[in-house]
Protein backbone atom coordinates (compact mmCIF):
# COMPACT_ATOMS: atom_id res chain seq x y z
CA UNK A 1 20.46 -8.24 -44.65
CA UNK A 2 19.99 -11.06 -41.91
CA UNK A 3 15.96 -10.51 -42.28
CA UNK A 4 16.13 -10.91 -46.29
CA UNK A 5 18.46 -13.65 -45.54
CA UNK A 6 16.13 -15.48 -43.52
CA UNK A 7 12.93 -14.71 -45.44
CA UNK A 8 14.54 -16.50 -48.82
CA UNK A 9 15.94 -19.38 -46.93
CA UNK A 10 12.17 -20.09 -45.91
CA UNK A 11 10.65 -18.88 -49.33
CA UNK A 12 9.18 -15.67 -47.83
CA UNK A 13 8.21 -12.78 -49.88
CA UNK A 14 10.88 -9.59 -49.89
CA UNK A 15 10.20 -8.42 -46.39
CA UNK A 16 8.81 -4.77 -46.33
CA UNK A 17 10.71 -1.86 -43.43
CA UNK A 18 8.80 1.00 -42.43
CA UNK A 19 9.79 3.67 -40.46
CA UNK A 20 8.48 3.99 -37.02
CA UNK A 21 8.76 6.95 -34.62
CA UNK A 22 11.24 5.11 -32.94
CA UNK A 23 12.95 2.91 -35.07
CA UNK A 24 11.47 0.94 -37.95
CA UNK A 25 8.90 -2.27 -38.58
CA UNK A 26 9.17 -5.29 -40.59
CA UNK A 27 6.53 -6.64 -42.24
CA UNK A 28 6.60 -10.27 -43.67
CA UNK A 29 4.46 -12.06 -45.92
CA UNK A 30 4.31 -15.97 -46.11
CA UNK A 31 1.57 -16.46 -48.50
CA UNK A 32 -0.92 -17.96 -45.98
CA UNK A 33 1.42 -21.08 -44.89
CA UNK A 34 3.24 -22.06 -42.64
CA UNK A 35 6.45 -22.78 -44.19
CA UNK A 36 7.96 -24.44 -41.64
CA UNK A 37 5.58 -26.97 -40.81
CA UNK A 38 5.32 -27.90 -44.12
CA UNK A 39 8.70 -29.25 -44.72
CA UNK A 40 8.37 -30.94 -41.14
CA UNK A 41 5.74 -32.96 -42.28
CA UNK A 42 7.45 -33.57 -45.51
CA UNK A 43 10.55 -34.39 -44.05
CA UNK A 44 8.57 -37.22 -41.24
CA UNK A 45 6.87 -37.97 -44.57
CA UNK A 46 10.30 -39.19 -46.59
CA UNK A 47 11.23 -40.94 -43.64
CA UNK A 48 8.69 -43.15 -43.48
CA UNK A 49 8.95 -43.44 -46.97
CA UNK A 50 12.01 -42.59 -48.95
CA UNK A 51 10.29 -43.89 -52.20
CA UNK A 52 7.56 -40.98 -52.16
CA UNK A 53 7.02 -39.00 -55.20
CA UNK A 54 6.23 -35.42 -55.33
CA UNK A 55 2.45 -36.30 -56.48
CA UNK A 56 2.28 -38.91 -53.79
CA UNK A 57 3.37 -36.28 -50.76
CA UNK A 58 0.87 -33.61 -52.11
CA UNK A 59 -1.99 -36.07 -51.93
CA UNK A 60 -1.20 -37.07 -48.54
CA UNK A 61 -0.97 -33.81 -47.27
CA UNK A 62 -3.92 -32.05 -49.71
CA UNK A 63 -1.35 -29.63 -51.57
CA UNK A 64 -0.86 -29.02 -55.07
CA UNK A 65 1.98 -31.09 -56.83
CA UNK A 66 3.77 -27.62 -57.27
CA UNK A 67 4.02 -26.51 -54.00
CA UNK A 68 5.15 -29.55 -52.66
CA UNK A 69 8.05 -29.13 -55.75
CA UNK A 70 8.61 -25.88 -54.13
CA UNK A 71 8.88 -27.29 -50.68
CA UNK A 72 11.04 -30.20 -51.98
CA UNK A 73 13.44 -27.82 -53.81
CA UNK A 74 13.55 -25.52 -50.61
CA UNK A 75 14.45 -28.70 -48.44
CA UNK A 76 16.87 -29.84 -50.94
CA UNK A 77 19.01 -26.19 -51.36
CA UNK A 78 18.81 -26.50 -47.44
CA UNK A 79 20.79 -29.51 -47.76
CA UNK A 80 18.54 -31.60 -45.70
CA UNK A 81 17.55 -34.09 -48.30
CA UNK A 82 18.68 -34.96 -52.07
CA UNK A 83 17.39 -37.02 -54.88
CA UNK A 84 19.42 -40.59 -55.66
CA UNK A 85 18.55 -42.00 -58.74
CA UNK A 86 15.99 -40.93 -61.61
CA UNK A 87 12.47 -39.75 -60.70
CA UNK A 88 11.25 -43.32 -61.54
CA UNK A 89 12.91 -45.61 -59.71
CA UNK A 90 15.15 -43.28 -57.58
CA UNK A 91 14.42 -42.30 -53.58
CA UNK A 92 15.14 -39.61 -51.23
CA UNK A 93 17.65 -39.49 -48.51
CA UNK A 94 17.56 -37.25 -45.71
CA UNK A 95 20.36 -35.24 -45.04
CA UNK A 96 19.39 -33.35 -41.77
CA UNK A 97 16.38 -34.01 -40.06
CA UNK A 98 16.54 -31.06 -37.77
C-alpha cells in the first residue's frame, strides 16, 4: 500500500510486483521524467515569480502547457502552493518549499 501510496503522490503509473525466488520486485514506471525535479524547478520558478502562468512556466522550461497543468495540480494537492485570485490577474503562493 505504502509503494502505491507513494507512486500517486508523485504521479507514477500503478507500480507492477512480481514474484521473485526470494521475495518479490517492484517495477515503476515514470513516463520518462523525472517527477521530482520538475516541480523543483517549478517551485524556484514561482518564487521568483509568483505571477507566472501555466503557458509562461512551460515555455521556460520547454514542456507542454499540459504537463506543466499536471505538475501544477500535483504541487497544489501536495499542499505546497495554491492559486489566489482568477487566472488573469491572480498569483501563486507557495505553501512549502521543501
Amino acid at each position: 500500500m505504502r509503494v502505491r501510496k507513494i507512486c500517486q503522490e508523485y504521479g507514477l503509473k500503478e507500480p507492477v510486483f512480481k514474484e521473485v525466488s526470494h521475495g518479490f520486485q517492484v517495477v515503476l514506471y515514470k513516463g520518462g521524467e523525472n517527477v521530482v525535479e520538475n516541480e523543483t524547478q517549478i517551485t524556484q520558478l514561482l518564487y521568483q515569480n509568483k505571477s507566472y502562468s501555466a503557458y509562461e512556466i512551460a515555455k521556460i522550461l520547454n514542456k507542454s502547457e499540459r504537463t506543466i497543468q499536471r505538475y501544477l495540480n500535483l504541487l497544489i494537492n501536495k499542499k505546497r502552493i495554491q492559486r489566489i485570485g482568477p487566472d488573469k490577474g491572480g498569483h501563486w503562493e507557495i505553501i512549502n518549499r521543501s
